[in-house]
PDB file of N, CA and C in Angstrom:
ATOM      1  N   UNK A   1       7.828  25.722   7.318  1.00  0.00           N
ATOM      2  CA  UNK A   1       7.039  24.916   8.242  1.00  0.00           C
ATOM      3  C   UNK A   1       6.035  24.073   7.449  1.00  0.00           C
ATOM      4  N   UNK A   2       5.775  22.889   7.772  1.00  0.00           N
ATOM      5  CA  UNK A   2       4.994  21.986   7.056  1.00  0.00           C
ATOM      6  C   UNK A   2       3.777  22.069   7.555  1.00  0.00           C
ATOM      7  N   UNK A   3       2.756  22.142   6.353  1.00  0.00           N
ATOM      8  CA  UNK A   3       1.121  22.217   7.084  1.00  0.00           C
ATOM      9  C   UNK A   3       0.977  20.934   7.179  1.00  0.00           C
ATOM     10  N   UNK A   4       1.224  20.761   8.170  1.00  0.00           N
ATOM     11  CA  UNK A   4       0.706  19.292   9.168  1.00  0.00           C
ATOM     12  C   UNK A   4      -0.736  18.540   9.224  1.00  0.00           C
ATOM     13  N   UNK A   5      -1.518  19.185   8.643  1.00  0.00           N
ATOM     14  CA  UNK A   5      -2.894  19.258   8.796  1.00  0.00           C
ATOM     15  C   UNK A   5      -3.565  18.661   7.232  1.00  0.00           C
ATOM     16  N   UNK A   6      -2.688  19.604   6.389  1.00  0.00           N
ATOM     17  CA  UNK A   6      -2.916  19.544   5.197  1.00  0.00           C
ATOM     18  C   UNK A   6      -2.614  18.194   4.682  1.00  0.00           C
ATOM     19  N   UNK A   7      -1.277  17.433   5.136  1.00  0.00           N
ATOM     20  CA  UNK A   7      -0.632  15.873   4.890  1.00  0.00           C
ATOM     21  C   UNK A   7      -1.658  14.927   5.509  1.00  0.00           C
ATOM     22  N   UNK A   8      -2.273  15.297   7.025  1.00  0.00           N
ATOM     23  CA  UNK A   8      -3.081  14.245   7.456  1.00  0.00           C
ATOM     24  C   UNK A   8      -4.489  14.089   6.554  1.00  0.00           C
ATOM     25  N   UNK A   9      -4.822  15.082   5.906  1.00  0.00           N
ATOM     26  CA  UNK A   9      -5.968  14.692   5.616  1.00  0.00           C
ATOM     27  C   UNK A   9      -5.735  13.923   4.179  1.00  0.00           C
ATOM     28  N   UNK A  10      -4.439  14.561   3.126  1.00  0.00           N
ATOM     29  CA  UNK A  10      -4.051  13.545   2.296  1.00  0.00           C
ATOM     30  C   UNK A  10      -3.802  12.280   2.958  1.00  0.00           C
ATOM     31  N   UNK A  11      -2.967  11.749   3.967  1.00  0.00           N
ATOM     32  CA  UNK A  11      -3.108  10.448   4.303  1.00  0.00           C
ATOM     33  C   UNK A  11      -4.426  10.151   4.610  1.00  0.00           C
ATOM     34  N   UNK A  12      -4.973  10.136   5.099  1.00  0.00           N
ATOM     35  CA  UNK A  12      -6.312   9.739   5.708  1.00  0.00           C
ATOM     36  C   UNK A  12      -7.305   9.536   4.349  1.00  0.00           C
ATOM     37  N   UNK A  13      -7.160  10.414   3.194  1.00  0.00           N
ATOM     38  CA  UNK A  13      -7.660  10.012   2.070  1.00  0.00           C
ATOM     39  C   UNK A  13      -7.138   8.802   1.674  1.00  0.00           C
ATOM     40  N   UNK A  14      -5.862   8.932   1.419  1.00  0.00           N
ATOM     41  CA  UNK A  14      -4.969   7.775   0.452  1.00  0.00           C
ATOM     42  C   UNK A  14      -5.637   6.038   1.954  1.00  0.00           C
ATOM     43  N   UNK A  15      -5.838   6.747   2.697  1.00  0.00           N
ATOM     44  CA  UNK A  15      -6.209   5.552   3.566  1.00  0.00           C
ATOM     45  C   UNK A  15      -7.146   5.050   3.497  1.00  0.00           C
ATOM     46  N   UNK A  16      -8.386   5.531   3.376  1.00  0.00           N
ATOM     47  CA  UNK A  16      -9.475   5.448   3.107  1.00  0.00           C
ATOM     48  C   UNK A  16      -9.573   4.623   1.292  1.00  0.00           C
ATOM     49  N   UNK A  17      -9.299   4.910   0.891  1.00  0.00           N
ATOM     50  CA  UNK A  17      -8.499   4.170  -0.957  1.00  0.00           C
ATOM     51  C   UNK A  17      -8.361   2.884  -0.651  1.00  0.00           C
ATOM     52  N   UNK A  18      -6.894   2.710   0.539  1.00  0.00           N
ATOM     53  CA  UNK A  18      -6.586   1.380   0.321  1.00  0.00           C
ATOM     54  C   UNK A  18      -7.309   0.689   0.994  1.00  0.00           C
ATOM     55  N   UNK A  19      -7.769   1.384   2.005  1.00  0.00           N
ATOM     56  CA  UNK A  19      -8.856   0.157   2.742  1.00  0.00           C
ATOM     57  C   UNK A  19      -9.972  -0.693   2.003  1.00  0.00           C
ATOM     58  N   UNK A  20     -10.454   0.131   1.142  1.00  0.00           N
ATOM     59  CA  UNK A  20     -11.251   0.432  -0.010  1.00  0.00           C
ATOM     60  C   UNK A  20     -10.732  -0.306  -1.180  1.00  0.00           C
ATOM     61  N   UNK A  21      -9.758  -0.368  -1.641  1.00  0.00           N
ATOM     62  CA  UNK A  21      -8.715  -1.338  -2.177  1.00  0.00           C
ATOM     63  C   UNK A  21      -8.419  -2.763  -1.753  1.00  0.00           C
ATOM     64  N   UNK A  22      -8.038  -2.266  -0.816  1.00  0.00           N
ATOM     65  CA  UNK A  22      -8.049  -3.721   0.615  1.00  0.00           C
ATOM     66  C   UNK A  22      -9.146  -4.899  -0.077  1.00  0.00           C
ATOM     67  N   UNK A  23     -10.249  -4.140   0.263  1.00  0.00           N
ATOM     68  CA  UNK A  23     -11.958  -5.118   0.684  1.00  0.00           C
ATOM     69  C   UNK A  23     -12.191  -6.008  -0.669  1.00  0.00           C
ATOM     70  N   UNK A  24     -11.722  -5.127  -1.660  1.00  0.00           N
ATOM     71  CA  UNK A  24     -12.335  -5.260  -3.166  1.00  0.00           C
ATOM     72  C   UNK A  24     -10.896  -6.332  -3.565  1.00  0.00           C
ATOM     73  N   UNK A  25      -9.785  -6.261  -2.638  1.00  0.00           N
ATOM     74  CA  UNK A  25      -9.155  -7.332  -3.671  1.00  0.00           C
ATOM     75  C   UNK A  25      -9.145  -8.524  -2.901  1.00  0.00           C
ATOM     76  N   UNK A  26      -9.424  -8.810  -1.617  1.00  0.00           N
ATOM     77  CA  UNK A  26      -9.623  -9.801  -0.532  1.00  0.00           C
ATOM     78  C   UNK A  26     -11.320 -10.737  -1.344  1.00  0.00           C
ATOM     79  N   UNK A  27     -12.340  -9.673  -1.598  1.00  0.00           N
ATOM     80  CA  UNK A  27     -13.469  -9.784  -2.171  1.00  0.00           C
ATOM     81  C   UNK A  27     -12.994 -10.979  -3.755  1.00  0.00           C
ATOM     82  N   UNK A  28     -12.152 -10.215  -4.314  1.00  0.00           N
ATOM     83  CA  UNK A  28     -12.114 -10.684  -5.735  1.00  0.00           C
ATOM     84  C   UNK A  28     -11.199 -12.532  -5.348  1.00  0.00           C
ATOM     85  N   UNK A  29     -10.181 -12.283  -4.487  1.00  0.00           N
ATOM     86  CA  UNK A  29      -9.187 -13.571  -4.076  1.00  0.00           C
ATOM     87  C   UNK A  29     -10.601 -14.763  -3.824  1.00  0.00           C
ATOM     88  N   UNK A  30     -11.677 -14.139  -3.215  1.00  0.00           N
ATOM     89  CA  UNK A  30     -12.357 -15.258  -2.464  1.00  0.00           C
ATOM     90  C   UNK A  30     -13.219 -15.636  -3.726  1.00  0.00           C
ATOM     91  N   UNK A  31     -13.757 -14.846  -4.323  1.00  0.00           N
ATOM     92  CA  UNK A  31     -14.509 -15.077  -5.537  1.00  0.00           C
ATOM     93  C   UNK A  31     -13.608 -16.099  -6.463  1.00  0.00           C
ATOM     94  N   UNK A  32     -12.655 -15.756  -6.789  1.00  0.00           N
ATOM     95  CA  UNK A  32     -11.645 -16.677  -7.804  1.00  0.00           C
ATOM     96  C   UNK A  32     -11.592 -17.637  -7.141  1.00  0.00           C
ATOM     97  N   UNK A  33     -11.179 -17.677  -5.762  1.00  0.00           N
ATOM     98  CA  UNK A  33     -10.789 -18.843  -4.951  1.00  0.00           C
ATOM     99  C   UNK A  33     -11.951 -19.785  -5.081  1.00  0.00           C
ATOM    100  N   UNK A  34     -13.233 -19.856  -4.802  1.00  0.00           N
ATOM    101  CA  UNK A  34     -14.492 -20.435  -4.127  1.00  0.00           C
ATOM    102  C   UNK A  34     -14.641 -20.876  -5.995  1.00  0.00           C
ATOM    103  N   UNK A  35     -14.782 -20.179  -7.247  1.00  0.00           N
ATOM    104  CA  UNK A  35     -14.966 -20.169  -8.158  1.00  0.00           C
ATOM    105  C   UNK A  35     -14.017 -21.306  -9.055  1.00  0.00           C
ATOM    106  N   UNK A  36     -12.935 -21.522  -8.366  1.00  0.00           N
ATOM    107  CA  UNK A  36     -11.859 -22.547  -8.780  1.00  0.00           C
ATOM    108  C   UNK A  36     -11.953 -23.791  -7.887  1.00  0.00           C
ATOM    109  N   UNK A  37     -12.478 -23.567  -7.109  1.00  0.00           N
ATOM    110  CA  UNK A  37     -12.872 -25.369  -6.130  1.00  0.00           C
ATOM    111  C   UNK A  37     -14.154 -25.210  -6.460  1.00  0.00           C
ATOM    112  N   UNK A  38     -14.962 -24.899  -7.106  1.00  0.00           N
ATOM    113  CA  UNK A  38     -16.130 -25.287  -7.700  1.00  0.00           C
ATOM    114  C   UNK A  38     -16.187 -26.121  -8.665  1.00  0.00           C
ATOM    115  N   UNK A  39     -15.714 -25.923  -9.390  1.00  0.00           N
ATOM    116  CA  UNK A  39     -15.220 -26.495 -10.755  1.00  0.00           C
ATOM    117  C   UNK A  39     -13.958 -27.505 -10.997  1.00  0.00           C
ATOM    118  N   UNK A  40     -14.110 -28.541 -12.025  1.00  0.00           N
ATOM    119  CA  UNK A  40     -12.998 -29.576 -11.949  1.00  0.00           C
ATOM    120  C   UNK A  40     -12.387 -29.104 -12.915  1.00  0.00           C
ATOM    121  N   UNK A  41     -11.661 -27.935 -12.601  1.00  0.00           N
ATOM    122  CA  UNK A  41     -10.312 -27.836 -13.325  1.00  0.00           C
ATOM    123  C   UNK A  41      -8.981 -28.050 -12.989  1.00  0.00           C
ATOM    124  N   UNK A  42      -8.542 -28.431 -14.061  1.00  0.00           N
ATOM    125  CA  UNK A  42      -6.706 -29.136 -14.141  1.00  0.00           C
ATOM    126  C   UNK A  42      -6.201 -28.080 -14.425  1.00  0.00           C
ATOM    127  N   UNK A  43      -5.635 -27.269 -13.832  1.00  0.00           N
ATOM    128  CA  UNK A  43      -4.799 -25.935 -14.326  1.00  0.00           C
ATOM    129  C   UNK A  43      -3.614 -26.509 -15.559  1.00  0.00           C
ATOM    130  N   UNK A  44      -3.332 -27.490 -15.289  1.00  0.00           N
ATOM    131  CA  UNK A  44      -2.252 -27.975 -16.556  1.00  0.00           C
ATOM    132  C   UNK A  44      -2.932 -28.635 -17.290  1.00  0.00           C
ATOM    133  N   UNK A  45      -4.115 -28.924 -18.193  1.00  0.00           N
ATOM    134  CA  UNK A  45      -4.112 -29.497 -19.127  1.00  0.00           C
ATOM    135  C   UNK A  45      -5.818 -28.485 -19.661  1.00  0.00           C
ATOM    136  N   UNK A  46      -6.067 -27.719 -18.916  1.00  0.00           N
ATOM    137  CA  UNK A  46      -7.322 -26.393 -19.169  1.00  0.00           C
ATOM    138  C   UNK A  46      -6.890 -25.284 -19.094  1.00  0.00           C
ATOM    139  N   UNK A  47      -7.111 -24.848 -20.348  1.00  0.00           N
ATOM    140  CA  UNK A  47      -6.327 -23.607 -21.001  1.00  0.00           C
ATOM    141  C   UNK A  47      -6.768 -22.552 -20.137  1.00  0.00           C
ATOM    142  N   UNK A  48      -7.694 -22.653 -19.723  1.00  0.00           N
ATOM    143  CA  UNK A  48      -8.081 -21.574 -18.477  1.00  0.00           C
ATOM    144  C   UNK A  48      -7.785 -21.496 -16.937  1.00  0.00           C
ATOM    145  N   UNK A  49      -7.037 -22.469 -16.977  1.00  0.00           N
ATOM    146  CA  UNK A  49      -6.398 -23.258 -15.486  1.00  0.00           C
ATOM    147  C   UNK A  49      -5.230 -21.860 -15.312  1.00  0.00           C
ATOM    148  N   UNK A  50      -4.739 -21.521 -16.088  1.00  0.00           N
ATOM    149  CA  UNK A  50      -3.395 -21.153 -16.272  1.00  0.00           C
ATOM    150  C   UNK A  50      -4.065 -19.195 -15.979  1.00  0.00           C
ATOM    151  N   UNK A  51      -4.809 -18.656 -16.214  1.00  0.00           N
ATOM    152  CA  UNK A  51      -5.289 -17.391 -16.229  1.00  0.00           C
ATOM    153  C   UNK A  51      -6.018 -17.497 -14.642  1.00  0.00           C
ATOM    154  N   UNK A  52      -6.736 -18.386 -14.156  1.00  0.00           N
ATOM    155  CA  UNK A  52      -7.143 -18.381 -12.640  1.00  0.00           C
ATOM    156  C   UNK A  52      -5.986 -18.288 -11.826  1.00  0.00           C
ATOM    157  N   UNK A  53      -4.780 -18.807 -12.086  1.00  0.00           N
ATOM    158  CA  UNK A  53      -3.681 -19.183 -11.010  1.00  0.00           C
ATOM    159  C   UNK A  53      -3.086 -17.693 -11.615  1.00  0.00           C
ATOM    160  N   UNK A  54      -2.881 -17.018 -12.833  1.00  0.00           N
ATOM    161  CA  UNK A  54      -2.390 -15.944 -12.765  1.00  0.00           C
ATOM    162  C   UNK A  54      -3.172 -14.687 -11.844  1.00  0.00           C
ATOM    163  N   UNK A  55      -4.607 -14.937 -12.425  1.00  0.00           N
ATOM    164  CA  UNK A  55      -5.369 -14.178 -11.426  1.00  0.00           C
ATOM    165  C   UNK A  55      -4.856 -14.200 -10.261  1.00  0.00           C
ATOM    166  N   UNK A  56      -5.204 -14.949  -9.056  1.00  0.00           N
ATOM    167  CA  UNK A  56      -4.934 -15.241  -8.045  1.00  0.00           C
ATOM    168  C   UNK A  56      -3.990 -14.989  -7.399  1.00  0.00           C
ATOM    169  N   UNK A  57      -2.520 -14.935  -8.343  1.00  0.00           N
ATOM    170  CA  UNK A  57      -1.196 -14.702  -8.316  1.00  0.00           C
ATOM    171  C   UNK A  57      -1.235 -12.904  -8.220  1.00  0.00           C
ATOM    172  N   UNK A  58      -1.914 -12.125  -9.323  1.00  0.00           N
ATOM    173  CA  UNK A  58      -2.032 -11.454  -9.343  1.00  0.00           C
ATOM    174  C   UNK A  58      -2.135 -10.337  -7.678  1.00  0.00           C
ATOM    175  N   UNK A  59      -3.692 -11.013  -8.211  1.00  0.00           N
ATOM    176  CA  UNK A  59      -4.244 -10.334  -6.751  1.00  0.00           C
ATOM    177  C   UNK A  59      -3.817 -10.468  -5.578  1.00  0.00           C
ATOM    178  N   UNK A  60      -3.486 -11.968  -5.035  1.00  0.00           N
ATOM    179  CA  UNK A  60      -2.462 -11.629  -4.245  1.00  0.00           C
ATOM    180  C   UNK A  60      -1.568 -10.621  -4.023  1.00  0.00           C
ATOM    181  N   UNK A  61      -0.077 -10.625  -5.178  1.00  0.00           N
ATOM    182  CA  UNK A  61       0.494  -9.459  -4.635  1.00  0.00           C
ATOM    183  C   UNK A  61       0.417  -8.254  -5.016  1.00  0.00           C
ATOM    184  N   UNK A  62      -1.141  -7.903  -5.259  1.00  0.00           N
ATOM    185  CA  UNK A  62      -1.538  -6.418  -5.222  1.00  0.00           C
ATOM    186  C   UNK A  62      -2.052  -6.271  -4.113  1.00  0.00           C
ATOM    187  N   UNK A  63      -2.778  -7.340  -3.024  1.00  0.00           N
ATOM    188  CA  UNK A  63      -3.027  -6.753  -1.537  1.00  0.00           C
ATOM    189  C   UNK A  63      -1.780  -7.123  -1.033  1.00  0.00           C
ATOM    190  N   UNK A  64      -0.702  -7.838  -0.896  1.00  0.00           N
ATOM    191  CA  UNK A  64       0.657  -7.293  -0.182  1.00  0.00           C
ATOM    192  C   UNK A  64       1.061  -6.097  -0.035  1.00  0.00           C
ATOM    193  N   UNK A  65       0.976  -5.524  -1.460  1.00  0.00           N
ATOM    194  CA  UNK A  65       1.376  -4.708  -1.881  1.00  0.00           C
ATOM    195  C   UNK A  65       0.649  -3.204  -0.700  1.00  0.00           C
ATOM    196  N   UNK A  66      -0.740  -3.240  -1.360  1.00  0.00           N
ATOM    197  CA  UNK A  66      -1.861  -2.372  -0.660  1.00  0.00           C
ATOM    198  C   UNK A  66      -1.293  -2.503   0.604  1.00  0.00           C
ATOM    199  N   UNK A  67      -1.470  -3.793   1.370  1.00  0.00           N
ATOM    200  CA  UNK A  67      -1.407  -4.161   2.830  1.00  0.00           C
ATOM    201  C   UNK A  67       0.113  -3.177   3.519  1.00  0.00           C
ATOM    202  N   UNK A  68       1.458  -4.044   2.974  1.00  0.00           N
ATOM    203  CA  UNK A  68       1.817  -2.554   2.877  1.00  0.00           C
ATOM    204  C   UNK A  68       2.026  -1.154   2.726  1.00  0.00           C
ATOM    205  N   UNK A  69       1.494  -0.524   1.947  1.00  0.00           N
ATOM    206  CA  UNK A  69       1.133   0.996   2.048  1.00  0.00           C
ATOM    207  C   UNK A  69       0.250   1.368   2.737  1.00  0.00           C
ATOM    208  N   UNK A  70      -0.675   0.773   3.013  1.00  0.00           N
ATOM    209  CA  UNK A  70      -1.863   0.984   4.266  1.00  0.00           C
ATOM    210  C   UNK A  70      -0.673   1.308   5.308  1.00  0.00           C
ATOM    211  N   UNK A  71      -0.081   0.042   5.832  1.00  0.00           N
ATOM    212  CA  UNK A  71       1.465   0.053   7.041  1.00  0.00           C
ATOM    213  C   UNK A  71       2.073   1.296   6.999  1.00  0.00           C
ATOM    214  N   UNK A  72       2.329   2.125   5.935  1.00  0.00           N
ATOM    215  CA  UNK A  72       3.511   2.860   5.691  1.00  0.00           C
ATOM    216  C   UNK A  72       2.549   4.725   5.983  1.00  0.00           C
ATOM    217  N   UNK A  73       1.246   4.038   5.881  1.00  0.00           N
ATOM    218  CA  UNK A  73       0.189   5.442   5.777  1.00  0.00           C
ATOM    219  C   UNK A  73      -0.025   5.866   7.351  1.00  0.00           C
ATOM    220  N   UNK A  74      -0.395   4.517   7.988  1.00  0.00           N
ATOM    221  CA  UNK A  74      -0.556   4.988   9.372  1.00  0.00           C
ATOM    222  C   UNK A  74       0.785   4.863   9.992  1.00  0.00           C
ATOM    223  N   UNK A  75       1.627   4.502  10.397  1.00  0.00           N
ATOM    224  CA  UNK A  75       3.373   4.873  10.820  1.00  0.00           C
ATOM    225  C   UNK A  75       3.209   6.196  10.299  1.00  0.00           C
ATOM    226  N   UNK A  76       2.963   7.124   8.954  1.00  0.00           N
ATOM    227  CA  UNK A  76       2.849   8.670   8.804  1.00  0.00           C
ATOM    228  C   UNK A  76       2.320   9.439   9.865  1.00  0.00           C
ATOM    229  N   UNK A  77       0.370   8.301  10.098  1.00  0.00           N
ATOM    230  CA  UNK A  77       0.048   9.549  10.444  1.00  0.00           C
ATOM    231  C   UNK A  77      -0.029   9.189  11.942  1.00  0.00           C
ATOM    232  N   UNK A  78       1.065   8.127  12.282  1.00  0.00           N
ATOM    233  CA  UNK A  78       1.448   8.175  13.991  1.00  0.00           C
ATOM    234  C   UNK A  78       2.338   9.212  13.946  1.00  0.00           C
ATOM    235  N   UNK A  79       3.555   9.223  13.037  1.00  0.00           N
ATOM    236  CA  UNK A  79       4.543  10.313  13.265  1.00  0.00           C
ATOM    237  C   UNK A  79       3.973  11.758  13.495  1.00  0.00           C
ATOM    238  N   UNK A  80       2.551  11.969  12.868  1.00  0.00           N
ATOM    239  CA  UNK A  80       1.894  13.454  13.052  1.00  0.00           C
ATOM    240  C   UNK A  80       1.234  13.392  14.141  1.00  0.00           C
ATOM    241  N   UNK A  81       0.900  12.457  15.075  1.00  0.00           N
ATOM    242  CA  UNK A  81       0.900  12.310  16.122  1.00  0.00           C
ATOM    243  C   UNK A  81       1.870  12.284  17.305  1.00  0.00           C
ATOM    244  N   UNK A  82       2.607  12.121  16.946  1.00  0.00           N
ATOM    245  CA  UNK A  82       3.821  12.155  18.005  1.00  0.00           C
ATOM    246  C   UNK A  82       4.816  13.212  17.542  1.00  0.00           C
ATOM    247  N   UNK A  83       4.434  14.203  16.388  1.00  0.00           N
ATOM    248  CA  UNK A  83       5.133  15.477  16.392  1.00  0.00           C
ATOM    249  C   UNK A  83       6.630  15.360  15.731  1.00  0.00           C
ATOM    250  N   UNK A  84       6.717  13.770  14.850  1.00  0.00           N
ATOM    251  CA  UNK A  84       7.901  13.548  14.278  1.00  0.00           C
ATOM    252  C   UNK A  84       7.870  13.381  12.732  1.00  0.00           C
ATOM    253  N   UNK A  85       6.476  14.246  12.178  1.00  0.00           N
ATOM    254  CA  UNK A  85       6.245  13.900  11.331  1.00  0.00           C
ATOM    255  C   UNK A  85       6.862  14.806   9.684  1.00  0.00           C
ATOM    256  N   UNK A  86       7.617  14.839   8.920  1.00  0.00           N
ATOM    257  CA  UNK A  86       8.241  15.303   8.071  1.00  0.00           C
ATOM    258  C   UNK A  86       9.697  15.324   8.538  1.00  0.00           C
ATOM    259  N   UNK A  87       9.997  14.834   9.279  1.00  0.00           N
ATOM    260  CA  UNK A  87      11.409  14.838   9.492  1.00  0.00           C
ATOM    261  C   UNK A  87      12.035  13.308   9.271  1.00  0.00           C
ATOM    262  N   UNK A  88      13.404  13.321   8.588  1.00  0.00           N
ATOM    263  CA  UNK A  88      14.122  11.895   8.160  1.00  0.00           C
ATOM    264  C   UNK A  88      14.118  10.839   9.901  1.00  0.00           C
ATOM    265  N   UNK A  89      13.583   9.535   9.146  1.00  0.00           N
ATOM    266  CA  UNK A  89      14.097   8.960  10.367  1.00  0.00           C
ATOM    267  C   UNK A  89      15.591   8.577  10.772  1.00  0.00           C
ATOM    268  N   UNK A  90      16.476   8.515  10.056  1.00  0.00           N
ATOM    269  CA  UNK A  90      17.863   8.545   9.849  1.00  0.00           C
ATOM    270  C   UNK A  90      18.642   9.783  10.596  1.00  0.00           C
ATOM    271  N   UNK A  91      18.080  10.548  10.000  1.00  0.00           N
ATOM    272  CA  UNK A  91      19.219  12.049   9.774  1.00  0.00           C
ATOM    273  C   UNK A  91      18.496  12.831  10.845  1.00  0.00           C
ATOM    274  N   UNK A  92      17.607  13.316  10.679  1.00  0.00           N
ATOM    275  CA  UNK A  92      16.771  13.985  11.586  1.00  0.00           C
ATOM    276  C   UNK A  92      16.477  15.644  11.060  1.00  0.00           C
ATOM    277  N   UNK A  93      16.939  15.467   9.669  1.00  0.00           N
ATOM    278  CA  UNK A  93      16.728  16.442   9.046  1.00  0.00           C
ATOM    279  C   UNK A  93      15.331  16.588   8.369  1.00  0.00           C
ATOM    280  N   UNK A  94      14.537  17.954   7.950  1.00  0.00           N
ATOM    281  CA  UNK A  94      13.214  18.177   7.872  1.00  0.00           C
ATOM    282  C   UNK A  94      13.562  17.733   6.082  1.00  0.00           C
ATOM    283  N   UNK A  95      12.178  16.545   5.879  1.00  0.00           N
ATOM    284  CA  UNK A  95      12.051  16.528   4.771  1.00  0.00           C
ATOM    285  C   UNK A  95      11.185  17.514   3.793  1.00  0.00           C
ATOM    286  N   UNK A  96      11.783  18.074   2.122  1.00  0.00           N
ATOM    287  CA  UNK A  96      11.373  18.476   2.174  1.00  0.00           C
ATOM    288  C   UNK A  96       9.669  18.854   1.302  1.00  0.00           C
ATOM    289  N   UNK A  97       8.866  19.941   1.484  1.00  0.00           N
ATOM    290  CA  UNK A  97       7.865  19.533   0.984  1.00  0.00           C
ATOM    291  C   UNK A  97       7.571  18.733  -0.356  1.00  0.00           C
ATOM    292  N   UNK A  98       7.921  19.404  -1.099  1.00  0.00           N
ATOM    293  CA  UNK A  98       7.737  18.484  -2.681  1.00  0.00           C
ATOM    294  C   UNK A  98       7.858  17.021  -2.271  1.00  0.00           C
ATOM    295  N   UNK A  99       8.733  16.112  -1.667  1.00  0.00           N
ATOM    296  CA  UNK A  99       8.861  14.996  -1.481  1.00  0.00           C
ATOM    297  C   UNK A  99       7.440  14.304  -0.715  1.00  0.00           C
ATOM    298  N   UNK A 100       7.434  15.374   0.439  1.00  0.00           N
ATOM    299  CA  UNK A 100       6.161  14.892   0.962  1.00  0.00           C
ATOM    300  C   UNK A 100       4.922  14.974  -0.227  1.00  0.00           C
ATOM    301  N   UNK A 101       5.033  15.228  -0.695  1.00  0.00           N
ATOM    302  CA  UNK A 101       3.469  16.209  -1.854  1.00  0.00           C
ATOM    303  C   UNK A 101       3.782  14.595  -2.456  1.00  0.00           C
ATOM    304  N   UNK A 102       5.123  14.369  -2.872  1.00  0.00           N
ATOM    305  CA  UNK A 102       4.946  13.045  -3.929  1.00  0.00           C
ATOM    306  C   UNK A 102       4.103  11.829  -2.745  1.00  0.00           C
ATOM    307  N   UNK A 103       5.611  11.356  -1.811  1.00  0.00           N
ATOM    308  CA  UNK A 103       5.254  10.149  -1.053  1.00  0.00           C
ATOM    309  C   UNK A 103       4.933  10.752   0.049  1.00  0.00           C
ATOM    310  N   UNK A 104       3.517  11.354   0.533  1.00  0.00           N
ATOM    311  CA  UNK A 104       3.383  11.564   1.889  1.00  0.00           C
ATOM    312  C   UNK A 104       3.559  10.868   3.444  1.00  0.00           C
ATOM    313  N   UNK A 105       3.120   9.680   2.573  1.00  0.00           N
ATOM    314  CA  UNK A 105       4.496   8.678   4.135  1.00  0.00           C
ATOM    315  C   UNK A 105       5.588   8.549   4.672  1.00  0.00           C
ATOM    316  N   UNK A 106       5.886   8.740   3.337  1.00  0.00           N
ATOM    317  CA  UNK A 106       7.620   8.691   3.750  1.00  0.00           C
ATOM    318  C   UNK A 106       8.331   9.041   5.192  1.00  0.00           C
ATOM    319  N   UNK A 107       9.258   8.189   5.223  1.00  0.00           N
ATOM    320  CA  UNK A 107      10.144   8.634   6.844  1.00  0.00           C
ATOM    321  C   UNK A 107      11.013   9.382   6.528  1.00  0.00           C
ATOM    322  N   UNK A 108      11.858   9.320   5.438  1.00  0.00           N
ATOM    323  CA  UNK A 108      13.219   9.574   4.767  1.00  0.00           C
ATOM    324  C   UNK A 108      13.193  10.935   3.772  1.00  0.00           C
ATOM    325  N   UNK A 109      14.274  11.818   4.099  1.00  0.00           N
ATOM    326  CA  UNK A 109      14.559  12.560   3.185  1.00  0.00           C
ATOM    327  C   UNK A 109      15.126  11.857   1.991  1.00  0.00           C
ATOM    328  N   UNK A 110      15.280  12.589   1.034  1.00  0.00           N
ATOM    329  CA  UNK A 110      15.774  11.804  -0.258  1.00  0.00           C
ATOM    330  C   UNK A 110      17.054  11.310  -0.147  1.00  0.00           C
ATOM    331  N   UNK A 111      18.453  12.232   0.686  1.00  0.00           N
ATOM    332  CA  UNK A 111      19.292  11.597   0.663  1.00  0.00           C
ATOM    333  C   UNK A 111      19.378  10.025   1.808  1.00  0.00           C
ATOM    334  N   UNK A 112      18.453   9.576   2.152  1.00  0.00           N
ATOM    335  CA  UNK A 112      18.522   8.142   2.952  1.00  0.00           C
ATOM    336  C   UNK A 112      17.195   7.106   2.220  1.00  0.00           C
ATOM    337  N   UNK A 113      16.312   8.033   1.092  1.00  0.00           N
ATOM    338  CA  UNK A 113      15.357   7.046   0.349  1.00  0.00           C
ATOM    339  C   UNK A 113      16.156   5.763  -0.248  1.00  0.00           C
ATOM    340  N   UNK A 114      16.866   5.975  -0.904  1.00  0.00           N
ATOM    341  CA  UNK A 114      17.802   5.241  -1.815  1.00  0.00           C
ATOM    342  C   UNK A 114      16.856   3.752  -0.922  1.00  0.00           C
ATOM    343  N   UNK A 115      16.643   3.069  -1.721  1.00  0.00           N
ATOM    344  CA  UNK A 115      16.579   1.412  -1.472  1.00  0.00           C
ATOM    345  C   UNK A 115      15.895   1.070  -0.404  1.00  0.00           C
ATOM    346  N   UNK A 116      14.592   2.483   0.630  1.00  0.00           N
ATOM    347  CA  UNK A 116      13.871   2.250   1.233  1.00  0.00           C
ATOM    348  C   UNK A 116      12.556   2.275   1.139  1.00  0.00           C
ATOM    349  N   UNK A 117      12.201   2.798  -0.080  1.00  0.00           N
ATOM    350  CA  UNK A 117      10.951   2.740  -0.490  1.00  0.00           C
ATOM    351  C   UNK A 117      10.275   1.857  -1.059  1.00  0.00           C
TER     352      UNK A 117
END
């Protein structure tokens, strides 16, 4: 039997992170952003043009990234709400703990992870 209790409060941590994650990279996009229309730089001909647009690039898809797993944290801890929580959404078989311990969101037992994570 899965301690149900024990996963929500790991999600709810890991949630609390990305939100937290979230603020600080939305924070940093606007800083670079506001910090690059300040200034008359030519990204192609200012050697530093080229490290702002990577920045930016960057950070971007590290809050996609975040933004998704935030998505994937609460869908968890709806499933522990609605009492469907450690079981494959596929199969309907109980996933098992170790997997949860790794990816506590997860929907999927390992045999249906393949190419959904």
């Amino acid at each position: 039997m899965i301690d149900v209790e024990r996963f929500r409060v790991l999600l709810e941590d890991e949630r609390g992170r990305k939100l937290a994650l979230l603020k600080a990279l939305r924070s940093d996009i606007t800083s670079v952003s506001l910090a690059r229309q300040d200034s008359n730089v030519d990204d192609e001909h200012d050697p530093e043009g080229t490290t702002i647009a990577f920045e930016l690039s960057q950070a971007s898809a590290l809050l996609e990234q975040s933004r998704v797993g935030l998505e994937q944290i609460e869908a968890a801890l709806q499933r522990i709400s609605d009492g469907t929580y450690g079981i494959c959404a596929v199969c309907g078989v109980g996933i098992p703990d170790g997997r949860l311990e790794a990816r506590p969101w997860t929907p999927y037992c390992v045999s249906h992870a393949s190419g959904k994570q």
